[in-house]
Every structure is written in C-alpha cells, then in structure tokens.
Protein backbone atom coordinates (compact mmCIF):
# COMPACT_ATOMS: atom_id res chain seq x y z
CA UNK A 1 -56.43 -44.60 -28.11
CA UNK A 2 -56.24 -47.98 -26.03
CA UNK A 3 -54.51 -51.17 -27.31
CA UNK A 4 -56.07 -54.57 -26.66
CA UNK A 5 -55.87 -56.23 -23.30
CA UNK A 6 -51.83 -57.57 -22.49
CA UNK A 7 -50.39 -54.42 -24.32
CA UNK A 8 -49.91 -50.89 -23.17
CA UNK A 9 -49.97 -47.91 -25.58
CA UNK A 10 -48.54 -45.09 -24.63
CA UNK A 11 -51.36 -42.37 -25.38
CA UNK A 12 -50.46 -39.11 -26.96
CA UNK A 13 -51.11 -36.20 -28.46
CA UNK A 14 -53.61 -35.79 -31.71
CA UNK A 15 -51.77 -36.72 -35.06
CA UNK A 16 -50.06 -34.12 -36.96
CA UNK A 17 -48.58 -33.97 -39.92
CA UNK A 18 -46.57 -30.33 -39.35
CA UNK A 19 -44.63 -32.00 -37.14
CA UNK A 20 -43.78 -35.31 -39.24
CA UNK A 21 -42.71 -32.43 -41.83
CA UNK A 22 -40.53 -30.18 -39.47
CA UNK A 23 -38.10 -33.03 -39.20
CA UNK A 24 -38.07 -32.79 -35.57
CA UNK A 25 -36.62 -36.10 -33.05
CA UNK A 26 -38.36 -36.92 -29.90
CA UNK A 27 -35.68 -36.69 -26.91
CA UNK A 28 -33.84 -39.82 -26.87
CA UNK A 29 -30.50 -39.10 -28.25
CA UNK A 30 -29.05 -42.05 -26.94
CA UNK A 31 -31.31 -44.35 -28.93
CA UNK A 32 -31.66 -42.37 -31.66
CA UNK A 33 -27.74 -42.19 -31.88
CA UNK A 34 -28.05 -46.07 -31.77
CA UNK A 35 -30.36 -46.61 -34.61
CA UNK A 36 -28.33 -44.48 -36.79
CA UNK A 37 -25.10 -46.07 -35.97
CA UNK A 38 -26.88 -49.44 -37.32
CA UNK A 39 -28.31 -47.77 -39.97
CA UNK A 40 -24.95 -46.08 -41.76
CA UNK A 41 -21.94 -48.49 -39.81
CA UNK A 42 -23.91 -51.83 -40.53
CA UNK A 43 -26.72 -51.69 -43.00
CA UNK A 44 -25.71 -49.01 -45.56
CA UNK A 45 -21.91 -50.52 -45.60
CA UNK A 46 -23.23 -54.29 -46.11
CA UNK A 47 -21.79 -55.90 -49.67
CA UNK A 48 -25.10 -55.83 -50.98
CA UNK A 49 -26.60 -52.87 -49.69
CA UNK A 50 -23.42 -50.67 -50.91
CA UNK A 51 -24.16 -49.14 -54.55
CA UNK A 52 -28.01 -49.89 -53.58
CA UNK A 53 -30.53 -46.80 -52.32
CA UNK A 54 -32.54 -47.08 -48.54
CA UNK A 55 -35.28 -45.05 -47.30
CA UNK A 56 -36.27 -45.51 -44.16
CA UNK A 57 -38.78 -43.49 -41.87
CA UNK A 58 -39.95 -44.34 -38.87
CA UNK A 59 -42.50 -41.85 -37.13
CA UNK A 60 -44.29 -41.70 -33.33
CA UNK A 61 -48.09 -40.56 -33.41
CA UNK A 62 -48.47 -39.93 -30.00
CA UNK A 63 -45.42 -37.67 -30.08
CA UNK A 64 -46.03 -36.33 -33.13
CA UNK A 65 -42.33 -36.57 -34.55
CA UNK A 66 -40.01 -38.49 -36.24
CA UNK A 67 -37.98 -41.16 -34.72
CA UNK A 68 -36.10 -41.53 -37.35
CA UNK A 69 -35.68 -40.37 -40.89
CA UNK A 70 -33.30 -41.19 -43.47
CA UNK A 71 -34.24 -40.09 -47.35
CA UNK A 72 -37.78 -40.51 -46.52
CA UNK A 73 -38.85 -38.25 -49.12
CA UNK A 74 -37.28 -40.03 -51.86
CA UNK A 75 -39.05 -41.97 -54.39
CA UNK A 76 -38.58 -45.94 -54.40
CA UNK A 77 -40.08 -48.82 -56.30
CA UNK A 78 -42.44 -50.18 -53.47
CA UNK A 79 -42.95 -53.69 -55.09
CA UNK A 80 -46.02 -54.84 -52.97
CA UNK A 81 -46.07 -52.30 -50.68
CA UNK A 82 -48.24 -50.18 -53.50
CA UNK A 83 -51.01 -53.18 -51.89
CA UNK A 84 -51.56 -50.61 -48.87
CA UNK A 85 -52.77 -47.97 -51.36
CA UNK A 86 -55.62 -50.74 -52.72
CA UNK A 87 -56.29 -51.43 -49.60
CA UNK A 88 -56.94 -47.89 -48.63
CA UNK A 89 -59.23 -47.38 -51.49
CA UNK A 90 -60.82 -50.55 -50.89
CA UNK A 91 -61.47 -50.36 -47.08
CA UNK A 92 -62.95 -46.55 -48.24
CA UNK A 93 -64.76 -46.85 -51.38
CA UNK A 94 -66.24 -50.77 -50.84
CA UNK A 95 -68.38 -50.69 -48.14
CA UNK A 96 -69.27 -53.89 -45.64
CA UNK A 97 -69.44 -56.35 -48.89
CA UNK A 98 -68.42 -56.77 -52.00
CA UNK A 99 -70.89 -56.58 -55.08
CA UNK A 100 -70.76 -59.54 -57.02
CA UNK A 101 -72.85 -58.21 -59.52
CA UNK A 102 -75.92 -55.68 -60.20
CA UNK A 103 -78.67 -57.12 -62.48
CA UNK A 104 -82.04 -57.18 -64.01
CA UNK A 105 -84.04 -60.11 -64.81
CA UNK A 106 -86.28 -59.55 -67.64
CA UNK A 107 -89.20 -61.89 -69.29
CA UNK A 108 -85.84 -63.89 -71.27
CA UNK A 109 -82.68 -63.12 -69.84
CA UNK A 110 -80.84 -61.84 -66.82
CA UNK A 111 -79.09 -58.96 -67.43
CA UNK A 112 -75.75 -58.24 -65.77
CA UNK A 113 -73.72 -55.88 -65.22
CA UNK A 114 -70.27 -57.17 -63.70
CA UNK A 115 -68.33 -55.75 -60.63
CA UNK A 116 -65.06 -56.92 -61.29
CA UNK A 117 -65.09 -59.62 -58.09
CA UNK A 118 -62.29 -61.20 -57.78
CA UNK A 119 -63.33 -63.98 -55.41
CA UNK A 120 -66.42 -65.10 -58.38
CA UNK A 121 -65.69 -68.98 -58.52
CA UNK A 122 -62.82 -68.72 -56.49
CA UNK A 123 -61.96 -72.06 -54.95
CA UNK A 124 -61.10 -70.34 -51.69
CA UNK A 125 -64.80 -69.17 -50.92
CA UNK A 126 -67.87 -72.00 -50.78
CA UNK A 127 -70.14 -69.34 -50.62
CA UNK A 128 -70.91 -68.19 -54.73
CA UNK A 129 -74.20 -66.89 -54.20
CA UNK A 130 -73.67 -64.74 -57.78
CA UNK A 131 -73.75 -68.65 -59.45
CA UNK A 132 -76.59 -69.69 -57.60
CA UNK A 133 -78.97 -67.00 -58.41
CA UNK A 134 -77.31 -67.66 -62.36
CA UNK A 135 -78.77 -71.13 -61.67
CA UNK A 136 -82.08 -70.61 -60.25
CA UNK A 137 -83.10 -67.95 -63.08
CA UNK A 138 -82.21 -70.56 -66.18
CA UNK A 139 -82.19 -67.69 -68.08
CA UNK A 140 -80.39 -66.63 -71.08
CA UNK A 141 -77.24 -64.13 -69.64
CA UNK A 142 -75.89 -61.02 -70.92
CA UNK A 143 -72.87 -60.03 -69.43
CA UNK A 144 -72.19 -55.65 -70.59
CA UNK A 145 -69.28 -54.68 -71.42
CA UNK A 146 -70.09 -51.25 -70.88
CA UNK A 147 -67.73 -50.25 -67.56
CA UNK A 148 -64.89 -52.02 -69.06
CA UNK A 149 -62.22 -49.63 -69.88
CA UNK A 150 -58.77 -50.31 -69.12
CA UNK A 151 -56.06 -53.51 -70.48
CA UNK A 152 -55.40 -57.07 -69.25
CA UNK A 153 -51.97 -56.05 -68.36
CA UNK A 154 -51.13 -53.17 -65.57
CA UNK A 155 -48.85 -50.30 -67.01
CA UNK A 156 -44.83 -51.83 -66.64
CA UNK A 157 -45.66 -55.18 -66.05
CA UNK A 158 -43.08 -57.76 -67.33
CA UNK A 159 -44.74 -59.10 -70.45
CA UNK A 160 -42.60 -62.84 -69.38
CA UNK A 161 -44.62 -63.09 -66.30
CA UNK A 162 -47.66 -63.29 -67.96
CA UNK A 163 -47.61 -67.48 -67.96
CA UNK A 164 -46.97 -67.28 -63.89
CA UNK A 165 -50.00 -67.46 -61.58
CA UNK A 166 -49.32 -63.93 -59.87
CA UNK A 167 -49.57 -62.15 -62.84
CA UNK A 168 -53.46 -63.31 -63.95
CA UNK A 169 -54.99 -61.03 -66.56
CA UNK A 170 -57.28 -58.45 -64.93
CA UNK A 171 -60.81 -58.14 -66.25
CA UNK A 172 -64.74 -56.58 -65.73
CA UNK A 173 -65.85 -60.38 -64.80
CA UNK A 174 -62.91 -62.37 -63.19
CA UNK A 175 -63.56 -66.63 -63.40
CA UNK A 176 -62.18 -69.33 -61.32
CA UNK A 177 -59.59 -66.19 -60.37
CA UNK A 178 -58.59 -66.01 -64.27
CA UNK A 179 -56.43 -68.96 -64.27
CA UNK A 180 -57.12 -72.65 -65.21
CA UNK A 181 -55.90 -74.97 -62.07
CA UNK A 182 -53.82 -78.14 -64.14
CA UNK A 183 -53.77 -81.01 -61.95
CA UNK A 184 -51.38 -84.13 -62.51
CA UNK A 185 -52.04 -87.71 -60.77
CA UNK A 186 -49.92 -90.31 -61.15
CA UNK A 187 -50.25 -94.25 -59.79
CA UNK A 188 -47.62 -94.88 -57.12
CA UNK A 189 -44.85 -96.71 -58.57
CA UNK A 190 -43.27 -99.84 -57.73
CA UNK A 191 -39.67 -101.48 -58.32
CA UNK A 192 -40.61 -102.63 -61.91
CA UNK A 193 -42.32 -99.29 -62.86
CA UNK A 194 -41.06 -96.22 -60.39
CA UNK A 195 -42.73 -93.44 -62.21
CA UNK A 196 -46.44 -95.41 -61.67
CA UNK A 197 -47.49 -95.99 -65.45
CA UNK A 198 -49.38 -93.05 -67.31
CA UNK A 199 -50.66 -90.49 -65.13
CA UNK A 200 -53.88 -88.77 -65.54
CA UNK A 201 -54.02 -84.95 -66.55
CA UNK A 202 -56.96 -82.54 -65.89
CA UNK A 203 -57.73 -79.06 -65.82
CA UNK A 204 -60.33 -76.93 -63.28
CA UNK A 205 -62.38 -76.27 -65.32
CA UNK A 206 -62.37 -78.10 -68.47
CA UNK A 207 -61.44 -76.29 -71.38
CA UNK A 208 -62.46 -76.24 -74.31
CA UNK A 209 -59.12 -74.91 -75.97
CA UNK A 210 -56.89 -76.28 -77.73
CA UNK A 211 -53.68 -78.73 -75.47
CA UNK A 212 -51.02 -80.08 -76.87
CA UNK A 213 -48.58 -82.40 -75.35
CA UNK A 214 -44.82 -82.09 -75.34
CA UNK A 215 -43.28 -85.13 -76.87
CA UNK A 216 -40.16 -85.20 -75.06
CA UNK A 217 -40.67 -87.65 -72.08
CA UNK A 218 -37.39 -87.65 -70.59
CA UNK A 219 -38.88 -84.33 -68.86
CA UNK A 220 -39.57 -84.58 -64.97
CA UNK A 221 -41.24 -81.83 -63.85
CA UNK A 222 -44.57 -81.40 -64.94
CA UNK A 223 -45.39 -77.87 -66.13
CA UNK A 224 -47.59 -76.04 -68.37
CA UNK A 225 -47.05 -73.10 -70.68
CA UNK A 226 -49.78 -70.77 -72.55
CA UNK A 227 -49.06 -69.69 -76.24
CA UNK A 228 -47.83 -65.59 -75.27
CA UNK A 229 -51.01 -64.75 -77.60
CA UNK A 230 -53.60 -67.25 -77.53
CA UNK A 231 -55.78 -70.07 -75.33
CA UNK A 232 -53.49 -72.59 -76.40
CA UNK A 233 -51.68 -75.20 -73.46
CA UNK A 234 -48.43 -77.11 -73.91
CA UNK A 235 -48.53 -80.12 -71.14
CA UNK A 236 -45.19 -80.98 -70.38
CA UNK A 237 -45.74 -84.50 -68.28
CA UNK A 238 -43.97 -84.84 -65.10
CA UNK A 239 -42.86 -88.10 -62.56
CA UNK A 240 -44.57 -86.31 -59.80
CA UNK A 241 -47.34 -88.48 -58.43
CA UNK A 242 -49.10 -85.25 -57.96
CA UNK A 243 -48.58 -81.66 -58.81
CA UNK A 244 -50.55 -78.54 -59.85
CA UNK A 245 -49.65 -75.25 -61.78
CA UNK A 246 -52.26 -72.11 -62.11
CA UNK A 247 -51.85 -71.23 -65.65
CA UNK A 248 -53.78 -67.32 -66.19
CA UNK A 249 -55.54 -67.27 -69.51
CA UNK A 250 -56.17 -64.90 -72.02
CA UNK A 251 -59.57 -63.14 -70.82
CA UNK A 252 -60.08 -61.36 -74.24
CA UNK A 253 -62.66 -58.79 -72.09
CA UNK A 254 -65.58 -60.51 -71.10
CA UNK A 255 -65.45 -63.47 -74.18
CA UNK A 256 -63.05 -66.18 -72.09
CA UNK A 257 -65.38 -65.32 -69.02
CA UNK A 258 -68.68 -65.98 -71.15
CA UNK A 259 -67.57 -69.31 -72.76
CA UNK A 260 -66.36 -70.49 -69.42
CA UNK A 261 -69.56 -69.61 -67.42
CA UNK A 262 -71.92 -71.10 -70.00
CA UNK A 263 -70.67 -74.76 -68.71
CA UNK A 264 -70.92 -73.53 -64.96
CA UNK A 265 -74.44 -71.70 -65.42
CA UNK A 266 -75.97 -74.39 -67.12
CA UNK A 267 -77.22 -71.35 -69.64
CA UNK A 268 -76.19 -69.85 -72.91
CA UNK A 269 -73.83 -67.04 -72.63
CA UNK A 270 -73.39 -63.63 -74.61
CA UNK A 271 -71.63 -60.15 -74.36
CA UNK A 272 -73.28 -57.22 -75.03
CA UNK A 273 -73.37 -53.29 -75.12
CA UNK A 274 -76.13 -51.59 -72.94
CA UNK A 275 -75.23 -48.27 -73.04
CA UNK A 276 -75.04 -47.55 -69.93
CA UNK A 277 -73.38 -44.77 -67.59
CA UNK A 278 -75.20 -44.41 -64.82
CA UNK A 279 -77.18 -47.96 -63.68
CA UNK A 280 -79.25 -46.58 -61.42
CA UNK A 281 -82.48 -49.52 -60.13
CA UNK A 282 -80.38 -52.37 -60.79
CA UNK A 283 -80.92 -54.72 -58.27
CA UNK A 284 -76.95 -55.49 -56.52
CA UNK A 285 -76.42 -58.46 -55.11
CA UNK A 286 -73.16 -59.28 -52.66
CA UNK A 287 -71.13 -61.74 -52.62
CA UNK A 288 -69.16 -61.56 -49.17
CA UNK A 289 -67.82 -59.53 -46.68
CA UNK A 290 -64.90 -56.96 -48.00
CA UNK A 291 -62.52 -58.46 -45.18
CA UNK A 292 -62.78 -61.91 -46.28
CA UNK A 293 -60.59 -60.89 -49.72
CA UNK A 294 -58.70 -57.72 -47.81
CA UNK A 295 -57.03 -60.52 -45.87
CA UNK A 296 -55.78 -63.26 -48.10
CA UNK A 297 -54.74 -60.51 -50.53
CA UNK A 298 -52.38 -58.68 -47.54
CA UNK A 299 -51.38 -61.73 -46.30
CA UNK A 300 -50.35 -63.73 -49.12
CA UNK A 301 -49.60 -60.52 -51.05
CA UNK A 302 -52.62 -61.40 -53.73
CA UNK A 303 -51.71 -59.62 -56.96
CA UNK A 304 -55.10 -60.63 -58.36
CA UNK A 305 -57.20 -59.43 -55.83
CA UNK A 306 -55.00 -56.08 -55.42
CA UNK A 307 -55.65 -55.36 -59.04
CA UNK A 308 -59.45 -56.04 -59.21
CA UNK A 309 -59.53 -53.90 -55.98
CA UNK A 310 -59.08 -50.93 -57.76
CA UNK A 311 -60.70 -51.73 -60.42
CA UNK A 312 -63.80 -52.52 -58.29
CA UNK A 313 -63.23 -48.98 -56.55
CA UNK A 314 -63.50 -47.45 -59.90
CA UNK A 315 -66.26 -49.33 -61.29
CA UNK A 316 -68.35 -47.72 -57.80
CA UNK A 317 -67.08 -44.35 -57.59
CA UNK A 318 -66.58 -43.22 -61.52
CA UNK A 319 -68.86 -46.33 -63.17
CA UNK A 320 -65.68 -47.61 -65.13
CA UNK A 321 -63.07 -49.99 -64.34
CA UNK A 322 -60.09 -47.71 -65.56
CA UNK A 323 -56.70 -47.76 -63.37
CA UNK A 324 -55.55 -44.12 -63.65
CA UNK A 325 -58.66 -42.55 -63.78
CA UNK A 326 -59.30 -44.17 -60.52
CA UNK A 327 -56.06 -43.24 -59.19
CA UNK A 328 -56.68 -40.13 -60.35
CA UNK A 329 -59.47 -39.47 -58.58
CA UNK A 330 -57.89 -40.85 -55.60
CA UNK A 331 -54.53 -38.48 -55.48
CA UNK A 332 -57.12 -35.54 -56.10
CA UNK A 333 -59.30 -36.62 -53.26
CA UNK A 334 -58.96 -38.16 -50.54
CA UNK A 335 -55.17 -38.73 -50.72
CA UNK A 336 -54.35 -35.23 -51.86
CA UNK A 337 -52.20 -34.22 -48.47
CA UNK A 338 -49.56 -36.86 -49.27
CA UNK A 339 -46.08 -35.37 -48.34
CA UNK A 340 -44.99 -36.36 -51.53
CA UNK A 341 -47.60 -36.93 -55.18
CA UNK A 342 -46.48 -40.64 -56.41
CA UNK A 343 -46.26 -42.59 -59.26
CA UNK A 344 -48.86 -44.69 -58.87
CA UNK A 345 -49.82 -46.72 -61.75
CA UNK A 346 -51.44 -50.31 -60.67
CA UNK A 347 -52.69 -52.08 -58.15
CA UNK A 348 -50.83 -54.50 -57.10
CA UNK A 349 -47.00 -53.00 -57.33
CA UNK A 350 -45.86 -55.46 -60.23
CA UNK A 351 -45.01 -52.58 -61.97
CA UNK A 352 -41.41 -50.80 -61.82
CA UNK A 353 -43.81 -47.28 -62.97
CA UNK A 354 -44.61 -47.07 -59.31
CA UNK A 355 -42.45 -44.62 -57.34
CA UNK A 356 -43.54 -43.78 -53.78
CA UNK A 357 -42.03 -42.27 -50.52
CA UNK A 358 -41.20 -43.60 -47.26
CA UNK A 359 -42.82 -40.95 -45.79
CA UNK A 360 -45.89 -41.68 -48.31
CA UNK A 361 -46.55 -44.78 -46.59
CA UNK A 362 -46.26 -44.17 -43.02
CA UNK A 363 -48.53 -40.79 -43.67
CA UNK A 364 -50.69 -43.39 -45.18
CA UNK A 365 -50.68 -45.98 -42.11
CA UNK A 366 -51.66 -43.09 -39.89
CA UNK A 367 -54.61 -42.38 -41.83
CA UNK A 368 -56.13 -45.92 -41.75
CA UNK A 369 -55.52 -46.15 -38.19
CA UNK A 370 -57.60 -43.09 -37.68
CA UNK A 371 -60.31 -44.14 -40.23
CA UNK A 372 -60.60 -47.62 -40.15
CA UNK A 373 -59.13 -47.89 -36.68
CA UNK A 374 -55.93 -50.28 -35.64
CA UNK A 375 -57.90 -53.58 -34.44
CA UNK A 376 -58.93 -53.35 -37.72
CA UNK A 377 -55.64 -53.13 -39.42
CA UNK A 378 -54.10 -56.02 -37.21
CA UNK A 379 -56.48 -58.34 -38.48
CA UNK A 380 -55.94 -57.41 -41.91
CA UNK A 381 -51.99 -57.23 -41.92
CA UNK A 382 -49.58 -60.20 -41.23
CA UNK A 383 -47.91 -60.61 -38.33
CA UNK A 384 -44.80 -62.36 -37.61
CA UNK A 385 -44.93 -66.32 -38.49
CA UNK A 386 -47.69 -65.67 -40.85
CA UNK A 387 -48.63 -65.09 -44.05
CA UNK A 388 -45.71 -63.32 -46.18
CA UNK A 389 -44.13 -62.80 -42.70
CA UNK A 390 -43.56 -66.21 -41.86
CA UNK A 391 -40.13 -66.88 -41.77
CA UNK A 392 -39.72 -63.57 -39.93
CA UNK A 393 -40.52 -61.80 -36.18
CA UNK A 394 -41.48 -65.01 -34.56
CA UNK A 395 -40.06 -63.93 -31.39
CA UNK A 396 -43.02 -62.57 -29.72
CA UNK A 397 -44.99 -61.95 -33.30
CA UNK A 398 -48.07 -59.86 -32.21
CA UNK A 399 -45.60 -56.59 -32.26
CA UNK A 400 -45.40 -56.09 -35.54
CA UNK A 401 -47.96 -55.60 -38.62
CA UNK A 402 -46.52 -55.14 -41.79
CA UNK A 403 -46.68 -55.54 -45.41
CA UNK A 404 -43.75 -56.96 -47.51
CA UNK A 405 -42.85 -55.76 -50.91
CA UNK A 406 -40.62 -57.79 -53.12
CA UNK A 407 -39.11 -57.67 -56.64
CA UNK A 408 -35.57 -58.40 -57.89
CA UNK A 409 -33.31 -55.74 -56.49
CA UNK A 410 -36.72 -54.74 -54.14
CA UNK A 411 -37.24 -55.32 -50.82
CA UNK A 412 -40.02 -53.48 -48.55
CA UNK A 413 -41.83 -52.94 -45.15
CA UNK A 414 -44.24 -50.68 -44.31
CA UNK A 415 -46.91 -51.08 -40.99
CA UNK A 416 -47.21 -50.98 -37.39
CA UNK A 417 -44.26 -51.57 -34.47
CA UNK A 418 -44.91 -52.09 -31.11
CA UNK A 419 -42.21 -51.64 -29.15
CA UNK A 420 -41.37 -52.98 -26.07
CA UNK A 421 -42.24 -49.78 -24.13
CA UNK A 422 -45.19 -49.93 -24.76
CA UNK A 423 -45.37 -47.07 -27.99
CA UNK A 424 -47.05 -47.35 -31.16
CA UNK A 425 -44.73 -46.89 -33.72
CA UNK A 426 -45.78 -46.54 -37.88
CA UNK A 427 -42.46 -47.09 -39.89
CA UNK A 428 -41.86 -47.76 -43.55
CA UNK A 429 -38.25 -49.37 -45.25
CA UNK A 430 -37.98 -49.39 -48.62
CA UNK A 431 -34.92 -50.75 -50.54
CA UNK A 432 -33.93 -50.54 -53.62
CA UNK A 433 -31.13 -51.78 -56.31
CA UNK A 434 -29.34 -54.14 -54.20
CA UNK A 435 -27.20 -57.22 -54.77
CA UNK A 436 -27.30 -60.62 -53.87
CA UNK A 437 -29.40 -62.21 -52.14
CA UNK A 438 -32.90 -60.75 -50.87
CA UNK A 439 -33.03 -62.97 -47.44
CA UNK A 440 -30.10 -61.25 -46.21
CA UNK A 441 -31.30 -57.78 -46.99
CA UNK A 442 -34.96 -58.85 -45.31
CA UNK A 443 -32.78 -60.20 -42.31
CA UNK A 444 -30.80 -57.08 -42.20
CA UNK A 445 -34.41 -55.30 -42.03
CA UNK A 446 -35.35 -57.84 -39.35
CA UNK A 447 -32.63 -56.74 -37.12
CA UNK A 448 -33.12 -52.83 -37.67
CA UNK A 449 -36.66 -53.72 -36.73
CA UNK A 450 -36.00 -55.48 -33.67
CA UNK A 451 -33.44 -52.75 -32.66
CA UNK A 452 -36.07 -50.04 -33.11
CA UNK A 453 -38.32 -52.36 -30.87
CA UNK A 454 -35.27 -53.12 -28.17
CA UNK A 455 -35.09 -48.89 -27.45
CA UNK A 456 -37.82 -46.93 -27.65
C-alpha cells in the first residue's frame, strides 16, 4: 500500500489475523517496555482511572503483530465507537447513494415506499430532490408502512434523554431529522428595557400541536420540553436575544411524518398497508451521495444518522427496518471472523447493551482499510482539530483518524495512527467506569497516543 504524497508508509506483509491472535510483539523491547511503563505506572494508577477497567490494543498490519495489548479481548461499553460498526454496514450494504425513496405513480396517487433517509428535509442538505418530485406529481401520497418493524427507541437507551436532540426517535420516514428546530428572537434591549420587550417564538416547521407557555417569567434561559408521551411543547421564555433548541418528537410510525409532509408537499397525506415483501419494479430514486451523511455522522458523532444507517442497511438487504435482525445478519455474514461475537444492539452506541472488544475494533479498522481502502477512511474520520476531535491532536493533526466514544463513566478511541516513522498503526482504547472528570481521562489517552506516535 502507498500513503499520500508528504507521508511514508512503511509497506509490509499481507494482513493476518493468526498473528494478531498469537499475541506475538514486533522487536522493539525498548519501546514496547516504554508504552507499558505509561500504561500500568501512569495511566492505570491515575485517581480516576484506579477502580475503573482499560482495554487497549494497538496492532501493526504490515508486521502482522501486536504492538501492544492489554485486555484486548475484554468486553467494554464502546459509547460511540459502536458508529464504526454502522459505518461498516453502511459503506458495504449502501452503495454510491442513498435511496430516498422507491415509488410508483399511479393514475391518483404516488405510491411510496420509504427508505428510512435520514438526511429527507434535513436543513444541512439543499439538495431534496425526494420533495421535489412530491411537488411536481400533485398527487395524493401514500406512505407503506409495510418494512417498518422495529421501536422508536434503541434497546437500553435512557428513557430521560428522549427530550435531548441526540436521542431523536428513529423511524421508516425520518422529517426535518425528527426534531422540531424552536427558534427565539428577541429586540436588543436598551437601558430602560435590557431584556428587548417580548420576543418572538417560532418553530421549523410549524406545528400543528398543541404549546403551552410556562408562566413563570423570572426564567432566563429559554428552553423547551416535550410531554414524555405526547406532541405536546412547554415554552419556557428566555432573555437571550437569540437561541435555538432541537426538540425530537414523537414519530408515532409514519403518522407525525404524514401530517408534517402534507404542509411541505402541498398534497394530502395517508399511511397505508401494501403488502409488500419483496418490491421488485419500483422505480428508486436517490437522494445523495452515501459520503455526504457518512461524514457529518463520524465527525460530529450523529446519533440520528448512525441509527437510520442500519436501519437503511436492513430495509436493502432483508426488506425490513429491524435492528437485530440486521445485526444479525451482519455477525453471521460478513462480520462472522470477529475475534470476539459482541453485544451489539443499536446503531449509534447510546445504549449500555453494547459490549465490544478492543481487539473487535481494530480487526474491524483493518477490514475497511482493505475494502473500502484508507484515503477513503481519512476523509470519513476526524482528524485532530476537527470534528469530535477538536480540542485534541492539533500538533501536526493529519496523523491520526479516529472515532470518539463518550458516555458517563465512557471514554473511547478507535482508528488509524501514523507514527512518526513512518508506520501505519490501527489501535483501539476503550475505558470504562471511571471517575471524575472525562477531559482528563481523554487527555491521559492523548498522551498514550502521542507516546505510541513518539516510538515506533
């Protein structure tokens, strides 16, 4: 393999897996003493690091060997590192472009069966062309529900989040990315009225549920909160002159996604039940290119998009949108020579349920960089300064690309190390049950990383 143009890669032998197994160190004692004096005499003795659990693996595919190993073949909550599986399936299963939708248009309606896109009235992408052809029909829509078959809610998630805008409800026909944008504008002020009179409160889109409006005014942060079990808003109004909050809204299957898209179609609306397995001559029409969502959702760590990933994956290789069938099918498949089975239960990693190995993921980095090739993975990952990565590896940033993984007591890293050598290195941290706070523990992981950089 050769690296771009500035970098050299040390080019070795073909990748295998016995020898990741065996155990076995490359011959640099010195270093290797080095990395494990940090390891056990500064990181594993550290306050908050102490009663926790660490995995770390770090493995050479041009040697064919560990660099280092420590409990790499026990299980940890990932957090967001789980996002490298989705990706996997996606970059396999999705082809070039995403299908917004496959369709029919008959004499009265359009018929149409969603896809589970994510990026459907998205803000973030201009290009909708799923609305416009909705548009130019003027035709009554049906919307089946027929490849619908999993819940709202991924298996373990904290039912508290589900008012916070990284925990949107998944569904077969995602809207304006599930959540209703609330947008607060308020007059400058001026030294007889600071806060700037009444301000003006809107929602993207307009709703037609029900909003009710906190009467306590002493309040200064404006906010909104959903009823736990129905479309219902409390505005709490704020002194900001201007603030927004993404509220996720109860998608009820494909009903909150039909009421919504009546307004934005300019047509009426309805849900119904084809009976359909097997849609074969439906006309499919795409929506974008797969890497235009692959790399917002690794580098702002999109739970949304992670989720509907899979889903989507599903919904093309098994006709249903159903999380551990499609994981199912995945373990038994393509990702059936994993050193160690997971627990693998949603795409995104909000869950707690998910339980993977060091050694999973860098067996897993390996195998996109053969399929899908590294240029490929570089533009998809985050390097340092960027995305979830950008308080970290600034020095020199283009050496590392990695995915972060975060939850209380949870902090992860899993991707691609350069080091200054001039080897390609795939290593994976995952730590678990900690104290305190989580910047030190990512620092700590900042220094181990630039250590593993320094000496090989």
């Amino acid at each position: 393999m050769i690296k771009s143009i500035g970098r050299v890669l040390i080019v070795g032998a073909a990748f295998c897996w016995q020898a990741c197994s065996s155990g076995a160190h490359i011959q640099s004692p010195g270093s290797r003493d080095q990395l494990g004096a940090f390891v056990h005499d500064s990181l594993l003795v550290r306050a908050e690091l102490a009663a926790g659990q660490v995995g770390i693996c770090v493995y050479d595919p041009g040697e064919n060997t560990y660099i280092y190993n420590y409990q790499g073949d026990k299980y940890f909550v990932p957090a967001s590192n789980t996002k490298l599986f989705s990706l996997y399936a996606g970059l396999k299963y999705l082809g070039d472009s995403l299908v917004g939708m496959r369709y029919r248009i008959s004499d009265t309606a359009l018929l149409v069966i969603p896809s589970g896109d994510p990026t459907f009235l998205s803000p973030a992408y201009a290009s909708q062309p799923v609305i416009d052809l909705m548009r130019k029909t003027g035709k009554r829509i049906w919307l089946a529900d027929d490849n619908w078959q999993d819940y709202p809610m991924g298996r373990g998630w904290a039912w508290d989040d589900y008012n916070d805008d990284y925990a949107a409800e998944r569904s077969p026909f995602p809207i304006y990315l599930n959540m209703i944008r609330w947008v607060q504008d308020r007059p400058k002020g001026s030294s007889k009225d600071p806060f700037g009179g009444s301000p003006s409160i809107y929602s993207v889109p307009e709703v037609d549920w029900q909003v009710n409006f906190d009467p306590d005014t002493a309040q200064k942060s404006f906010s909104i909160r959903r009823s736990f079990h129905q479309n219902v808003f409390k505005v709490t109004e704020g002194r900001e002159e201007h603030k927004e909050q993404y509220t996720p809204f109860i998608t009820d299957g494909l009903v909150s996604a039909a009421m919504l898209l009546k307004d934005t179609a300019g047509s009426p609306v309805g849900v119904k039940h084809f009976g359909l397995l097997h849609p074969d001559g439906w006309a499919v029409l795409h929506s974008r290119p797969v890497d235009s969502m692959f790399r917002p959702m690794m580098y702002n760590s999109d739970n949304f998009f992670a989720e509907q990933t899979l889903l989507m994956v599903g919904n093309e290789v098994l006709g249903a949108m159903n999380d551990s069938r499609t994981i199912d099918f995945l373990l038994k498949g393509v990702l059936d020579s994993l050193p160690q089975r997971p627990s693998w239960v949603d795409g995104s990693g909000l869950s707690r349920n998910d339980l993977f190995t060091p050694r999973d993921f860098v067996w897993l980095l390996g195998k996109m960089q053969r399929e899908f090739g590294l240029a490929r993975m570089e533009r998809l990952l985050p390097t340092g300064g960027t995305g979830t990565l950008s308080a970290y590896y600034r020095q020199d940033s283009s050496f590392i690309y990695a995915k972060t993984g975060s939850l209380s007591g949870v902090a992860a890293l899993s991707g691609y190390l350069f080091t200054k050598s001039g080897r390609l290195l795939l290593f994976s941290v995952l730590i678990n049950n900690y104290t305190g706070s989580g910047v030190t523990v990512r620092r700590q992981i900042e220094k181990l990383i630039h250590l593993i950089r320094d000496r090989y």
